[in-house]
Protein backbone atom coordinates (compact mmCIF):
# COMPACT_ATOMS: atom_id res chain seq x y z
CA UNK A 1 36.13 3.91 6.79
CA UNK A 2 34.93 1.26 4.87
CA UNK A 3 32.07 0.22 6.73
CA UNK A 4 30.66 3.83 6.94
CA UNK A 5 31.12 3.88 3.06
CA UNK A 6 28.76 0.57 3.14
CA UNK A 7 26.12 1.81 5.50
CA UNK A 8 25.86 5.26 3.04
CA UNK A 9 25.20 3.15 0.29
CA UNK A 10 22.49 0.85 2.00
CA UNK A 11 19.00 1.87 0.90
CA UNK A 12 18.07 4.60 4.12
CA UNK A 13 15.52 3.35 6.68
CA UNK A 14 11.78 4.49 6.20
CA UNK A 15 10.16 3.87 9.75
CA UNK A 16 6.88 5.98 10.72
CA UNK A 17 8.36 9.08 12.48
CA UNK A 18 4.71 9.98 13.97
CA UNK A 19 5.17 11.60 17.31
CA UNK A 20 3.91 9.74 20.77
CA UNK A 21 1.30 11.57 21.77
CA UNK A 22 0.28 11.01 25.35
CA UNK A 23 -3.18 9.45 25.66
CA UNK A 24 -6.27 11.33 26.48
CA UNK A 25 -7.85 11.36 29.57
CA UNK A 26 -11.05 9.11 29.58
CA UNK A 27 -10.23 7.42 26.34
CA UNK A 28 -10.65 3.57 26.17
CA UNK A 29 -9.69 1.42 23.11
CA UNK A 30 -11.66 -1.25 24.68
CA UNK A 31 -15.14 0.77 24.56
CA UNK A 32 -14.60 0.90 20.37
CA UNK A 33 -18.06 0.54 18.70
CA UNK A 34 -17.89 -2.01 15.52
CA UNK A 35 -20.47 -0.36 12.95
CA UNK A 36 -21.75 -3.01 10.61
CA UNK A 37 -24.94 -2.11 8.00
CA UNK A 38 -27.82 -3.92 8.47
CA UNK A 39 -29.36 -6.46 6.24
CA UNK A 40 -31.91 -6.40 4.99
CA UNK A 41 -34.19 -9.92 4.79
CA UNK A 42 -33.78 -11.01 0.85
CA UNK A 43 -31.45 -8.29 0.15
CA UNK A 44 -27.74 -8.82 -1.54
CA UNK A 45 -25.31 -6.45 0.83
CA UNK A 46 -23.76 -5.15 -2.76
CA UNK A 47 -21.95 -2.22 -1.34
CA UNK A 48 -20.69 -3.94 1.87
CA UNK A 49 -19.00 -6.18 -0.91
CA UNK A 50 -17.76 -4.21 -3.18
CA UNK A 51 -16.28 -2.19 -0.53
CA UNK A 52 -14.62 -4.79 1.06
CA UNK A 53 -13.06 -5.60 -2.27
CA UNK A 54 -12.38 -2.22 -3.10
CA UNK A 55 -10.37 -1.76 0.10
CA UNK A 56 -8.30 -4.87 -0.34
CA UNK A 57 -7.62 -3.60 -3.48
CA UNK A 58 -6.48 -0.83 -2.77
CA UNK A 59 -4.33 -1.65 0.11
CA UNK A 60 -2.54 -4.39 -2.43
CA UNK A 61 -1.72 -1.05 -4.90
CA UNK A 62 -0.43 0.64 -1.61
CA UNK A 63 1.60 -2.20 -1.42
CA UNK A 64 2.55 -2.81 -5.06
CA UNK A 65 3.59 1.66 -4.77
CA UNK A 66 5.49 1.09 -1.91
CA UNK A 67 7.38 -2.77 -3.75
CA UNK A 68 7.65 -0.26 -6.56
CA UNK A 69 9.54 2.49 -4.79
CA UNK A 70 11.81 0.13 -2.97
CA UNK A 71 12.87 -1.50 -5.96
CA UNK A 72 13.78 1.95 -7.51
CA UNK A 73 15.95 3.13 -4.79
CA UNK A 74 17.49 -0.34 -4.89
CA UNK A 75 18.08 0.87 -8.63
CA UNK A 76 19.02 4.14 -7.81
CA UNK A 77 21.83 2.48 -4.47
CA UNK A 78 22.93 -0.51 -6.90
CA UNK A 79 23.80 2.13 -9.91
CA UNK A 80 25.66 4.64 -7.30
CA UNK A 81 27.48 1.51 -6.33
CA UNK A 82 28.36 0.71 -9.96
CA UNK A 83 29.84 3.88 -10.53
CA UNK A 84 31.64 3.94 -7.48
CA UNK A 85 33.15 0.71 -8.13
CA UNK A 86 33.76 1.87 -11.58
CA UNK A 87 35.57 4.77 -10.14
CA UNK A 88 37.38 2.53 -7.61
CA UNK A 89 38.81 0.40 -10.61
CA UNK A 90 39.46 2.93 -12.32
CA UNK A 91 41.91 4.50 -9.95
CA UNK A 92 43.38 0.84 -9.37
CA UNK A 93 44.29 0.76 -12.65
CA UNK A 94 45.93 3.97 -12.34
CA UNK A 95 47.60 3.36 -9.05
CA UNK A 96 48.83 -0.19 -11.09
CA UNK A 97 50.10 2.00 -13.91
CA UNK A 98 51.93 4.15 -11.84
CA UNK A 99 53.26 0.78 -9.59
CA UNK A 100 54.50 -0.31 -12.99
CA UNK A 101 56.14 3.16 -14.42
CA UNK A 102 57.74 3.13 -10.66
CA UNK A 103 59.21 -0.39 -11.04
CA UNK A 104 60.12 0.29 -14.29
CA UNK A 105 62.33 3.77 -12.89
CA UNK A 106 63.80 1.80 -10.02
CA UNK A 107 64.78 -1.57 -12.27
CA UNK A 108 66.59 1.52 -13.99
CA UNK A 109 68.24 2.72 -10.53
CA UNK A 110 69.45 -0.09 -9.89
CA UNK A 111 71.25 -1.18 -12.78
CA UNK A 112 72.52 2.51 -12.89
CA UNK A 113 73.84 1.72 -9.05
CA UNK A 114 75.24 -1.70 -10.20
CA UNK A 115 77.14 0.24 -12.64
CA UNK A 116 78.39 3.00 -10.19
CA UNK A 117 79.35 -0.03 -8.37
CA UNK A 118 81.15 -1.83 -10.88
CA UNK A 119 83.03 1.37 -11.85
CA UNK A 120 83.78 2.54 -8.07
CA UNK A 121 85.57 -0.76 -7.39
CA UNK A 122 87.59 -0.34 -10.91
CA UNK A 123 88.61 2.89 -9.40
CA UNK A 124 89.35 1.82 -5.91
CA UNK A 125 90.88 -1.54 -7.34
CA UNK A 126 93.34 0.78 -10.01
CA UNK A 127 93.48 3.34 -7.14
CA UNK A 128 95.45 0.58 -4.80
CA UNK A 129 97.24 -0.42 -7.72
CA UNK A 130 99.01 2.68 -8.41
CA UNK A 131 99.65 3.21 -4.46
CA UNK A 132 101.66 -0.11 -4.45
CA UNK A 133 103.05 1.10 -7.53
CA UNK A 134 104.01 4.33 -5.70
CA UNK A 135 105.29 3.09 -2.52
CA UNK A 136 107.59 0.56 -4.21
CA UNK A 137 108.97 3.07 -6.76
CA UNK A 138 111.15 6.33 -5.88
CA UNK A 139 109.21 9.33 -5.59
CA UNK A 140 106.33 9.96 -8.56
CA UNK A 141 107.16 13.02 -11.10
CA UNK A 142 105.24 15.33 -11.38
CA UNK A 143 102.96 13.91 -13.81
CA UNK A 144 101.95 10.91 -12.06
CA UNK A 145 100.72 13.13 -9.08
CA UNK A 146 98.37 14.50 -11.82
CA UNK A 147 97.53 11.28 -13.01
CA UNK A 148 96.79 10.35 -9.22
CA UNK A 149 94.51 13.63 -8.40
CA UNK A 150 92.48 13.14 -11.44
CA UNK A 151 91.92 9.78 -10.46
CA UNK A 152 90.85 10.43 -7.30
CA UNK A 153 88.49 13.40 -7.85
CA UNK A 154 86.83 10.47 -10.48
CA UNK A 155 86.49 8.29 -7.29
CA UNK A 156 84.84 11.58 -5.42
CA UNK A 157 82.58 12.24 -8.19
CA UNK A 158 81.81 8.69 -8.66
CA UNK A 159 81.43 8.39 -4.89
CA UNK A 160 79.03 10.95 -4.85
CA UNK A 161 77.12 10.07 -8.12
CA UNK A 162 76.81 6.35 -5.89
CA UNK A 163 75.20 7.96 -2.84
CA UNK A 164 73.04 10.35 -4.83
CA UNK A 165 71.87 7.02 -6.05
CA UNK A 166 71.49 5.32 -3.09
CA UNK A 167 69.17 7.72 -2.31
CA UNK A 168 66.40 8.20 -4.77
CA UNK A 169 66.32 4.46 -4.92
CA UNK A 170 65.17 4.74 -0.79
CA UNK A 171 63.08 7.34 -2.34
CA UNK A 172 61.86 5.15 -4.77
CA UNK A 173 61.24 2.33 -2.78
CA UNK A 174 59.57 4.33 0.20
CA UNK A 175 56.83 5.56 -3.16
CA UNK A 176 57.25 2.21 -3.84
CA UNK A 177 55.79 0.52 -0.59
CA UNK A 178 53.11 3.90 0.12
CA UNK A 179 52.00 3.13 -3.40
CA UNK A 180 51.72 -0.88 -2.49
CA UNK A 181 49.97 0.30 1.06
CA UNK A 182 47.43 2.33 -1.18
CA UNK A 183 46.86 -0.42 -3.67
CA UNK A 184 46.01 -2.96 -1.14
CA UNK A 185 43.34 -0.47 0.26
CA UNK A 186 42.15 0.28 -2.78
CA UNK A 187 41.84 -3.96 -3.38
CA UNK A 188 39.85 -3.91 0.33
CA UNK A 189 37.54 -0.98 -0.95
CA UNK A 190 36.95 -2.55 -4.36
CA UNK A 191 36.13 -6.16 -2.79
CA UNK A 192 33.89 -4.84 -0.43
CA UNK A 193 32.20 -2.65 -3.31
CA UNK A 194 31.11 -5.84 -5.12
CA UNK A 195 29.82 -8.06 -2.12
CA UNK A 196 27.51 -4.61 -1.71
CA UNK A 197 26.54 -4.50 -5.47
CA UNK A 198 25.84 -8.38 -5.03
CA UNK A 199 23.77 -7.65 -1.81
CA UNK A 200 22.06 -4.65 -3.68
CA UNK A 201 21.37 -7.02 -6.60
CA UNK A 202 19.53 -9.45 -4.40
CA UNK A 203 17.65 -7.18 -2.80
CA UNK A 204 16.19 -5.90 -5.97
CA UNK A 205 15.57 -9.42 -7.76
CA UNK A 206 13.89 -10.35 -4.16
CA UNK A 207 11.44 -6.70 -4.50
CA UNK A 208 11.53 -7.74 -8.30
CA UNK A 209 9.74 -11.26 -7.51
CA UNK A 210 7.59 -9.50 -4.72
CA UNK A 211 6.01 -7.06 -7.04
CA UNK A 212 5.44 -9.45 -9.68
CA UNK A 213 3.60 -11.92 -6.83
CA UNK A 214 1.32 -8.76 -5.54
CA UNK A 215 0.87 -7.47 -9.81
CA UNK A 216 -0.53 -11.47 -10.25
CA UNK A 217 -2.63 -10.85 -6.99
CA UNK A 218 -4.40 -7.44 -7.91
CA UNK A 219 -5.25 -9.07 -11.35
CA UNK A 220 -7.08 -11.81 -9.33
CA UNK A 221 -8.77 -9.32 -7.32
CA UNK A 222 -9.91 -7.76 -10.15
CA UNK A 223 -10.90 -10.74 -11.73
CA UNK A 224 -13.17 -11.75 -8.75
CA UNK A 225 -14.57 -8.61 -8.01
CA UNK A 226 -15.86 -8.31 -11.94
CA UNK A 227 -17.62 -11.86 -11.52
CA UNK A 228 -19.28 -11.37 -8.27
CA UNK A 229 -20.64 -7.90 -9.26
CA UNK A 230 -21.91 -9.99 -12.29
CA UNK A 231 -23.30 -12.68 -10.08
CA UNK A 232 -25.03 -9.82 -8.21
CA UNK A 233 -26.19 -8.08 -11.24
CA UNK A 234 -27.72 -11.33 -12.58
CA UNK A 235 -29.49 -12.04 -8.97
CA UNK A 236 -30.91 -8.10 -9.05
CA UNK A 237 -32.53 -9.00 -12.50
CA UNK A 238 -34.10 -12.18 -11.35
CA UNK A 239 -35.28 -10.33 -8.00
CA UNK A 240 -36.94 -8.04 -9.99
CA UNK A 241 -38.20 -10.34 -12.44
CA UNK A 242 -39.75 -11.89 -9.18
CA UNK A 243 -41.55 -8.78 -7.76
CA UNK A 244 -42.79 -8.31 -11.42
CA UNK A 245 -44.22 -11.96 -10.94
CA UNK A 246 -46.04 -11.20 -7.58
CA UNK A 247 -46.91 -7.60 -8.30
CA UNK A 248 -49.27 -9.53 -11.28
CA UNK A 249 -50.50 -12.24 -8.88
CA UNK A 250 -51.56 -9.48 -6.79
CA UNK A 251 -53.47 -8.07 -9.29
CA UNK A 252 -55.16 -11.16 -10.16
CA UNK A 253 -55.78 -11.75 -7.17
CA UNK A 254 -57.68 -8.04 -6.57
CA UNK A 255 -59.59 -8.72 -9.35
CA UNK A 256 -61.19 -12.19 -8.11
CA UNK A 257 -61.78 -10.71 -4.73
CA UNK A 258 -63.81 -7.98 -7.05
CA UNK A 259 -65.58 -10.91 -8.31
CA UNK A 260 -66.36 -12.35 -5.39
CA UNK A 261 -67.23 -9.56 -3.85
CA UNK A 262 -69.92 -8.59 -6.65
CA UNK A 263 -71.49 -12.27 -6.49
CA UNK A 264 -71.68 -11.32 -2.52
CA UNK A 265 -73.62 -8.27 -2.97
CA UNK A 266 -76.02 -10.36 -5.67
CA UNK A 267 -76.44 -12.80 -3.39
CA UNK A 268 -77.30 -10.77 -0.58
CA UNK A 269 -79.86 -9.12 -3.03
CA UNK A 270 -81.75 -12.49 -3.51
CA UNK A 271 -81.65 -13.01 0.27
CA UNK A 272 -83.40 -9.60 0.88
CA UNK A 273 -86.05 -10.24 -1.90
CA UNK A 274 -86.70 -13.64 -0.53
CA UNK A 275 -86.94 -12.66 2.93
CA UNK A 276 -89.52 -10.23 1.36
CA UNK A 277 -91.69 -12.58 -0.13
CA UNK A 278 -91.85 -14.66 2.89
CA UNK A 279 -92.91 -12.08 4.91
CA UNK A 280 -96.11 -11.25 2.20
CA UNK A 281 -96.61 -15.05 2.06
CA UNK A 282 -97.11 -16.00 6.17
CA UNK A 283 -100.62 -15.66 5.55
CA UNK A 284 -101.05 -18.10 3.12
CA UNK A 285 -98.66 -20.37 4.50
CA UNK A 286 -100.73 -23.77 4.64
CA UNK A 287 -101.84 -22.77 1.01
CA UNK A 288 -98.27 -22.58 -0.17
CA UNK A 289 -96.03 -24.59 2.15
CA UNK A 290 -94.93 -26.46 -0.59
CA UNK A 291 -94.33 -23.74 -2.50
CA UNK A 292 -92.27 -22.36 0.73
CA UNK A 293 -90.30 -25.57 0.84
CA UNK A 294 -89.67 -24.97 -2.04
CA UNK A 295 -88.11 -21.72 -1.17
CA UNK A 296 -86.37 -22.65 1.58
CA UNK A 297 -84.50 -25.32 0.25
CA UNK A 298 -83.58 -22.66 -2.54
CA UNK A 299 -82.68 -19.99 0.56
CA UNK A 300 -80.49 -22.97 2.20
CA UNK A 301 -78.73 -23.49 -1.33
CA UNK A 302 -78.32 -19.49 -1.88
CA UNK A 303 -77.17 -19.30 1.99
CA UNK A 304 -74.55 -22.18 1.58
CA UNK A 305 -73.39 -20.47 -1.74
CA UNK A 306 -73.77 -17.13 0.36
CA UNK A 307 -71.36 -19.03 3.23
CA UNK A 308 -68.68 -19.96 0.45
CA UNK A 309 -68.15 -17.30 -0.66
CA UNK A 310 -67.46 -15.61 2.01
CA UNK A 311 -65.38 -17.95 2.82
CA UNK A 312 -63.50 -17.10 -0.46
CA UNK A 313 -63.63 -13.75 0.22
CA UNK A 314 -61.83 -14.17 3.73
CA UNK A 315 -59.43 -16.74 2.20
CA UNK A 316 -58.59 -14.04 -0.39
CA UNK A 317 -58.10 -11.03 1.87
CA UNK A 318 -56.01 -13.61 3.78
CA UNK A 319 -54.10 -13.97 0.58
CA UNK A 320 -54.01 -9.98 -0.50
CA UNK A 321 -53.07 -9.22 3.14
CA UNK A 322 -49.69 -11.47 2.48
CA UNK A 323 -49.55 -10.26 -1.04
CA UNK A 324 -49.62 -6.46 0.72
CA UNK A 325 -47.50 -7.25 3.15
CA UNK A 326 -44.85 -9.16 1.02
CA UNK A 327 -44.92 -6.04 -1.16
CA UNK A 328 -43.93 -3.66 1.66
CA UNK A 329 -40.93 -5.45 2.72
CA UNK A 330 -39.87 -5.57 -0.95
CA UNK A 331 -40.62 -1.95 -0.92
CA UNK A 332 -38.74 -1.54 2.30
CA UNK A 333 -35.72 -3.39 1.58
CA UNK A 334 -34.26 -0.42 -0.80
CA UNK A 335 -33.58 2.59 1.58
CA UNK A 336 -34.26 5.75 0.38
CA UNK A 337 -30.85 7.21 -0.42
CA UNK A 338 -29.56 10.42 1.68
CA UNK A 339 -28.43 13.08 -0.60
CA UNK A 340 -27.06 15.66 1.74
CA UNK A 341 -23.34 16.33 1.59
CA UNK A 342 -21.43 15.09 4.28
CA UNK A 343 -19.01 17.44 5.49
CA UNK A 344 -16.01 17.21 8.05
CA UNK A 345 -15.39 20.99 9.64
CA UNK A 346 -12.07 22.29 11.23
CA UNK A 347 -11.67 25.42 13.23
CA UNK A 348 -8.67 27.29 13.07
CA UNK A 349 -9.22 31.10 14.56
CA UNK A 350 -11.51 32.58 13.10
CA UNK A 351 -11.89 30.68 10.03
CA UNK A 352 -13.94 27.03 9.55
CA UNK A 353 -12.13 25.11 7.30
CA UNK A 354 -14.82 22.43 5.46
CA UNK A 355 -13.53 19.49 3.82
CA UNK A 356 -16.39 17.32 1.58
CA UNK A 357 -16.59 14.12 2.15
CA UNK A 358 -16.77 11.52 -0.70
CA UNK A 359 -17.13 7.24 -1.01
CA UNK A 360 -13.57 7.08 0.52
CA UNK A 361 -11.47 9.76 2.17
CA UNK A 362 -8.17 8.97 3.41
CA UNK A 363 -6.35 11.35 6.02
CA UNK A 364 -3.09 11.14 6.83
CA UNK A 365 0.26 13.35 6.81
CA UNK A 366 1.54 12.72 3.19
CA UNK A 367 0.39 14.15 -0.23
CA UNK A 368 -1.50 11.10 -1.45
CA UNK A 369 -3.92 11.61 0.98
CA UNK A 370 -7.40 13.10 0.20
CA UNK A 371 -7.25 15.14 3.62
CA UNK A 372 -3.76 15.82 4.55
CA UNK A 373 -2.99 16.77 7.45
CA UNK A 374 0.32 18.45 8.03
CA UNK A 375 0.68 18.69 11.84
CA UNK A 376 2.49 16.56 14.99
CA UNK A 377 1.06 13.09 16.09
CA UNK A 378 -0.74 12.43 12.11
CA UNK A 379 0.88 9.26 11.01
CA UNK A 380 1.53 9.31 7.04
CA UNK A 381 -1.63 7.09 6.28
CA UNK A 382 -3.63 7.73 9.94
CA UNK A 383 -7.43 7.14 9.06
CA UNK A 384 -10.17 6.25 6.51
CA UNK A 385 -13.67 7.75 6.03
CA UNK A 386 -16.09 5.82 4.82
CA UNK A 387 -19.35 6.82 2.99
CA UNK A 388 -22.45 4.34 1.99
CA UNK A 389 -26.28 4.22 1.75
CA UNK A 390 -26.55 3.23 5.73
CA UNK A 391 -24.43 5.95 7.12
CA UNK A 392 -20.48 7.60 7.75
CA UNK A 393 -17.63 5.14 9.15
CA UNK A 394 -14.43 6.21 10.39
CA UNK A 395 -11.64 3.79 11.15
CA UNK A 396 -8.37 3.87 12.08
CA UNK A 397 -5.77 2.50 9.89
CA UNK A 398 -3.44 1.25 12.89
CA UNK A 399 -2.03 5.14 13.48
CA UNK A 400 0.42 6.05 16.64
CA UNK A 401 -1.79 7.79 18.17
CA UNK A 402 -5.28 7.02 17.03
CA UNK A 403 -8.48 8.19 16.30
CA UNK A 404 -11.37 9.35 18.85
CA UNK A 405 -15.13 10.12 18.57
CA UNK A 406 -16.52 12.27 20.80
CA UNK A 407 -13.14 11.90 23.17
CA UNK A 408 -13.37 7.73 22.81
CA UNK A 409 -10.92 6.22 21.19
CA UNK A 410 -12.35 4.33 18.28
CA UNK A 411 -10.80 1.58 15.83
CA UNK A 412 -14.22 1.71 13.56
CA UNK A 413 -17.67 3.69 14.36
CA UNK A 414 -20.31 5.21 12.35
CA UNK A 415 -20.54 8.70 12.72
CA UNK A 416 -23.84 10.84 13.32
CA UNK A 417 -24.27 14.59 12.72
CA UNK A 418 -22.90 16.84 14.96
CA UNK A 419 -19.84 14.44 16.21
CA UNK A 420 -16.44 15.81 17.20
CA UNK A 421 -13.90 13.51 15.29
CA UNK A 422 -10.19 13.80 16.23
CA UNK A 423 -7.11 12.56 13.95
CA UNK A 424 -4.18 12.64 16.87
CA UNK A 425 -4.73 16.27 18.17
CA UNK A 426 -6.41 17.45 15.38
CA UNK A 427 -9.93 17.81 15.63
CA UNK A 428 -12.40 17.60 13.09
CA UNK A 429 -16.93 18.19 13.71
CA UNK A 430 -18.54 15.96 11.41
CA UNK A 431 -21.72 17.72 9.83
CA UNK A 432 -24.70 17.01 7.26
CA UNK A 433 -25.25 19.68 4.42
């Protein structure tokens, strides 16, 4: 009796009472795709951080909830166990009281039944007295007879006062000893009370220390999480202040190659004219050849000028062509952000019913969830849905009976439009809006 009392008291089981489903045909946990995003040369993977933080974070407050709740039913179970113990000594001190009133009532019985007993032997002892009295004596007038019969209806009525005695003290004594039997029960029940109430005790000092542990935790989390999103706020600014720094290279750079290109043109200007003149002058070449030496040495300086610089030019289109392309993989490195509304779709019927999908959707089978899910084979917390710049994740959060993509059974995998997502044997197409 006891030890059902103790297992009522005992804070109640809380196992995950997901049905087995049976598996699917074709479906293979050891084909599960791993999605990762891609990175992006000279990029910081911000959200792949801050996710990953965000989810341990989260999962400690899951934790820290369920510390929380266990230590108030071990509240609620150690304060029905006070009260019942209170009860329980309460009615020992009753059951004492009424021990003591009964000891009290048959102390009284039996001195009452010593006295019967004192008096019936005076009786019986004066009784024999007055029979020897008798028998040696003639025969007893008329008024001893009396004296006699009086006597003896005394010993009758004292005889029977004696027995009814005798028996309410067995009465007494039998409430006596069921009282006793009670009390010791009651002295079981009330020991066994406390070692529970110490046990309950424990048990919430031990949940006590264990949320204060995963309380000092989350702060550190939090604590982290603020300085590296600072750290990658301060290397964002100095990336930008970089491309600021090369965007105006690059434009010095444009504007020598301008230059260069002008004093090209010029050059090539001269060259023509002085091509021209030598053509007029062929005629009079032995007149002039001095003159034409002189020209030619000035053609071989304009043509070595002429040679650097297009050298220059090809060293800075060389230059502009890294500049360029250094500018479109900064350019490329931020995606271009996909603003349609991801969507997951259930058909029931004739009805679709369209759940929106936001940076984290939980399904599962209790209220906390953002999808619940109130059907067989949906554990309480079954599945996560992820969204970010590179795409849709689903993964399963170690559920009974899973999660499949397209009939594979996944633990993580990025989703694309038009996929056929099922949570147990609920099934789910996942759309773009």
């Amino acid at each position: 009796m006891s030890t059902d009392k103790r297992r009522s008291l005992h804070t109640p089981p809380d196992p995950d009472d997901t049905a087995e489903m049976p598996g699917l045909a074709g479906a293979d946990s050891s084909g599960t795709d791993t999605w990762a995003v891609p990175q992006v040369p000279g990029a910081t993977p911000l959200d792949d951080v801050l996710r990953s933080h965000q989810e341990e974070i989260d999962s400690l407050r899951a934790s820290l909830a369920s510390v929380t709740g266990s230590r108030r039913q071990l509240e609620a179970n150690l304060a029905a166990a006070t009260a019942n113990l209170q009860q329980l000594e309460q009615r020992l001190r009753e059951q004492s009281e009424q021990l003591r009133v009964s000891d009290a009532q048959r102390e009284q019985l039996r001195r009452q039944l010593q006295q019967s007993q004192a008096e019936l032997a005076a009786l019986t002892q004066q009784r024999a007295q007055q029979e020897a009295a008798q028998s040696a004596q003639a025969p007893a007038p008329v008024q001893v007879q009396r004296a006699t019969g009086g006597q003896e209806a005394a010993l009758e009525r004292s005889q029977a006062d004696l027995a009814e005695l005798q028996r309410r003290v067995t009465r007494h004594e039998e409430t006596l000893r069921h009282a006793e039997g009670r009390r010791y029960i009651f002295d079981s029940m009330l020991r066994e009370r406390e070692q529970l109430a110490d046990e309950l005790s424990a048990q919430l000092t031990a949940q006590r220390e264990q949320q204060r542990a995963l309380e000092q935790r989350l702060t550190q989390q939090d604590q982290q999480v603020h300085a590296h999103t600072q750290q990658l706020i301060t290397d964002g600014a100095a990336a930008l202040t970089r491309a600021d720094e090369l965007e105006a290279g690059l434009r010095r750079a444009r504007a020598e190659l301008d230059e260069a290109q002008a004093a090209a043109l010029v050059a090539q200007r001269h060259v023509a004219l002085l091509d021209a003149d030598l053509a007029d002058h062929t005629a009079v070449a032995n007149t002039i050849r001095e003159q034409l030496r002189t020209v030619e040495s000035a053609n071989e300086t304009l043509r070595g000028d002429l040679a650097a610089a297009e050298d220059l030019i090809r060293s800075r289109e060389g230059e502009l062509a890294q500049l360029a392309a250094r500018q479109a993989r900064l350019e490329s490195s931020e995606p271009t952000p996909d603003t349609r509304e991801r969507i997951l779709v259930r058909t029931e019927g004739d009805e679709g019913i369209v759940h929106a999908l936001g940076h984290r959707t939980t399904v599962g089978r209790t209220p906390d969830n953002d999808l619940r899910i109130d059907a067989d084979y949906i554990s309480r917390h079954h599945a996560v849905v992820l969204n970010a710049a590179g795409g849709t994740t689903v993964e399963d959060l170690d559920s009974t009976n899973g999660v499949f993509v397209n009939n594979v059974r996944v633990a993580r995998r990025q989703l694309n439009p038009g996929d056929l997502v099922t949570f147990g044997k609920t099934t789910f197409r996942f759309l773009l809006k």
